[in-house]
C-alpha atoms as a PDB file:
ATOM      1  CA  UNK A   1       0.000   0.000   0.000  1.00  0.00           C
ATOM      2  CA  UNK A   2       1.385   3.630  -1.001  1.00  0.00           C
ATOM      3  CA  UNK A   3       2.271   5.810   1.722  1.00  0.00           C
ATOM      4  CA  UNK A   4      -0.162   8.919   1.727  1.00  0.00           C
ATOM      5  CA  UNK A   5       1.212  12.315   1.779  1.00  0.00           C
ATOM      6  CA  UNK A   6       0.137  14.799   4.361  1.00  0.00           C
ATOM      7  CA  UNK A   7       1.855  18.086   3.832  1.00  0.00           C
ATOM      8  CA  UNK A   8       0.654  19.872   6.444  1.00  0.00           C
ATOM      9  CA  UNK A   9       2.163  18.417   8.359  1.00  0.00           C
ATOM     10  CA  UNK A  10       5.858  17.012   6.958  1.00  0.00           C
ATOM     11  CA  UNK A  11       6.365  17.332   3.272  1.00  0.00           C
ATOM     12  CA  UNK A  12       8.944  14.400   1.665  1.00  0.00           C
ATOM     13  CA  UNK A  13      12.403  15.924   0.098  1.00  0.00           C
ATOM     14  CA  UNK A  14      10.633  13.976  -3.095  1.00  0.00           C
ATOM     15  CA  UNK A  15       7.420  16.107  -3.232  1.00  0.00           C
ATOM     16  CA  UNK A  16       6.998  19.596  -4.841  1.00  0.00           C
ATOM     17  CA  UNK A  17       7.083  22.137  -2.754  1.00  0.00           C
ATOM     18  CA  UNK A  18       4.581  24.610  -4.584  1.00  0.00           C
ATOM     19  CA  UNK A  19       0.836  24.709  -2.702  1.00  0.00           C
ATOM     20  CA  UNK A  20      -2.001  23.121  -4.147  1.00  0.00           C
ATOM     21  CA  UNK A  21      -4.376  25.586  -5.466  1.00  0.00           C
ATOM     22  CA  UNK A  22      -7.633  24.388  -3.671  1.00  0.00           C
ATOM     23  CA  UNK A  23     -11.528  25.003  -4.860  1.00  0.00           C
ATOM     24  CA  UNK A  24     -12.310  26.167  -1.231  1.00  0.00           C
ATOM     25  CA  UNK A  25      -9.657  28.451  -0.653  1.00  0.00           C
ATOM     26  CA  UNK A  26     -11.811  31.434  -0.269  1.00  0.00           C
ATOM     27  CA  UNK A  27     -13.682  29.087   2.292  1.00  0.00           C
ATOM     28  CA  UNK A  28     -10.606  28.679   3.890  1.00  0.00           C
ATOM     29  CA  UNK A  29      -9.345  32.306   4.081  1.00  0.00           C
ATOM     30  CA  UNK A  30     -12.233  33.126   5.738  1.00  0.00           C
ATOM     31  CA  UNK A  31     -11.828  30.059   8.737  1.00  0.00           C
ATOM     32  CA  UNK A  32      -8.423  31.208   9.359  1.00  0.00           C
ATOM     33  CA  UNK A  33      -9.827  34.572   9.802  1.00  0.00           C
ATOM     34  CA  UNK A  34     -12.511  33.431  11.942  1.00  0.00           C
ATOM     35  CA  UNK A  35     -10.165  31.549  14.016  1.00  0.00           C
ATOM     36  CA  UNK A  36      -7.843  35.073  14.029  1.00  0.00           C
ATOM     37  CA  UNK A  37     -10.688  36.523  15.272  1.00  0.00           C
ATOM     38  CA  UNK A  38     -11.425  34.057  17.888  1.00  0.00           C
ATOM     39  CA  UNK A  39      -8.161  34.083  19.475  1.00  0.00           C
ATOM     40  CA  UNK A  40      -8.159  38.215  19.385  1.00  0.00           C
ATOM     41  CA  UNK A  41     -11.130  38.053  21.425  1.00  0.00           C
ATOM     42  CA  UNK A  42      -8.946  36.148  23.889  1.00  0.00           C
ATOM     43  CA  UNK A  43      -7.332  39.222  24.836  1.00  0.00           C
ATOM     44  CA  UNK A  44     -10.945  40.692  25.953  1.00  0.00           C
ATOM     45  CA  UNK A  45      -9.768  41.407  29.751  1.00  0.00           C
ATOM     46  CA  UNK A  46      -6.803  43.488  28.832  1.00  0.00           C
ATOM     47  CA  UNK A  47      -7.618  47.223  29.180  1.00  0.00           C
ATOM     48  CA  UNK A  48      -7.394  49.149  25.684  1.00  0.00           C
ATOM     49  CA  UNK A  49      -4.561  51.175  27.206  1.00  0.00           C
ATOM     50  CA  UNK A  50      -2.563  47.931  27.850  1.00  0.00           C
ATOM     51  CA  UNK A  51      -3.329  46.247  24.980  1.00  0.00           C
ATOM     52  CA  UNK A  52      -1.907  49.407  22.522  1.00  0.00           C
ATOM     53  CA  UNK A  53       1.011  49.078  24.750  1.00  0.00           C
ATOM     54  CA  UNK A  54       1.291  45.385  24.214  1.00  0.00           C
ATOM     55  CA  UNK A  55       1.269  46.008  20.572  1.00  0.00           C
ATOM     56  CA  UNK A  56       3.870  48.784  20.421  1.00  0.00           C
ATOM     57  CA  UNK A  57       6.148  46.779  22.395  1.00  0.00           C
ATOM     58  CA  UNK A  58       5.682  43.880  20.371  1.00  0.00           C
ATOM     59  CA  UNK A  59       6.262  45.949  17.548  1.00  0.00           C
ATOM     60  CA  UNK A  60       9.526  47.744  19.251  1.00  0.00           C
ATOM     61  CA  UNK A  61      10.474  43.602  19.767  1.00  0.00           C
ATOM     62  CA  UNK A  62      10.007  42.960  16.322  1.00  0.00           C
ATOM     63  CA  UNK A  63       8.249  39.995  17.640  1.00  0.00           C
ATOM     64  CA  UNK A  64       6.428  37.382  15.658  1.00  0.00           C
ATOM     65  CA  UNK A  65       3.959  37.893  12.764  1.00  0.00           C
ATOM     66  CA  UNK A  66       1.460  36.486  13.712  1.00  0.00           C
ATOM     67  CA  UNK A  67       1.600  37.664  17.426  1.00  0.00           C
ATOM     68  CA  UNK A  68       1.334  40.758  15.607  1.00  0.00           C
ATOM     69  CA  UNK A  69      -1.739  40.115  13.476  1.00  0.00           C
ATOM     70  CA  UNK A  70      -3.174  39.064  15.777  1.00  0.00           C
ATOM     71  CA  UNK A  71      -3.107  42.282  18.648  1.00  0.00           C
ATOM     72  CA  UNK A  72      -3.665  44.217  15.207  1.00  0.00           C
ATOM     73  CA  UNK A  73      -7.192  42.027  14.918  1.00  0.00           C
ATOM     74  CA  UNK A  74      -7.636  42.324  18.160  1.00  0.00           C
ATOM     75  CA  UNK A  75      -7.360  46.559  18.237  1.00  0.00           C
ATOM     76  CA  UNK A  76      -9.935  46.035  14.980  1.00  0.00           C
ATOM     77  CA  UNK A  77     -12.547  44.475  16.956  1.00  0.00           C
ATOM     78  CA  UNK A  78     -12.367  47.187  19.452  1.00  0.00           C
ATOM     79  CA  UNK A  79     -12.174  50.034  16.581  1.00  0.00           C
ATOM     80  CA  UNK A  80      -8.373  51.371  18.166  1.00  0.00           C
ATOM     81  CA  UNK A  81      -6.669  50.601  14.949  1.00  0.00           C
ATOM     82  CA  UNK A  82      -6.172  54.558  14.774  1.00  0.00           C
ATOM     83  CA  UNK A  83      -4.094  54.289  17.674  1.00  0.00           C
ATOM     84  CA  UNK A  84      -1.521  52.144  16.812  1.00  0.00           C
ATOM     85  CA  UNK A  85       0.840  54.053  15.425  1.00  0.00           C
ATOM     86  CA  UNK A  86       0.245  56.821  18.259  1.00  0.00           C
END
């Protein structure tokens, strides 16, 4: 029996490296934003003062991406996106 593939999560040194263009990936955009969105909300208790400073240190850190995205998504929810830069 042939051993199935799973890319994500180890891809063989044999297999093409290029992503498979998917039918849903619109679909699938949208779940990883959803799930973006869920963990933001995660970060409800933090007071909006302490959460810009969160981000601008994280930004002064040059922490990760998606750390990033995600106090940026969470500053969205509570409409403080003008702030960030402030």
């Amino acid at each position: 029996m042939p051993e199935r593939s799973y890319p994500y999560l180890v891809a063989n040194s044999s297999e093409v490296k290029t992503p498979v263009k998917n039918v849903h990936e619109g679909h699938l955009d949208m779940v990883a934003a959803r799930r973006l969105s869920d963990k933001a909300s995660l970060l409800r208790p933090l007071k909006d003062e302490h959460l810009l400073e969160v981000y601008r240190e994280a930004k002064k850190m040059n922490l990760s991406n998606e750390f990033i995205e995600l106090l940026e998504e969470a500053l969205s929810i509570r409409q403080l996106s003008h702030y960030r830069e402030a």
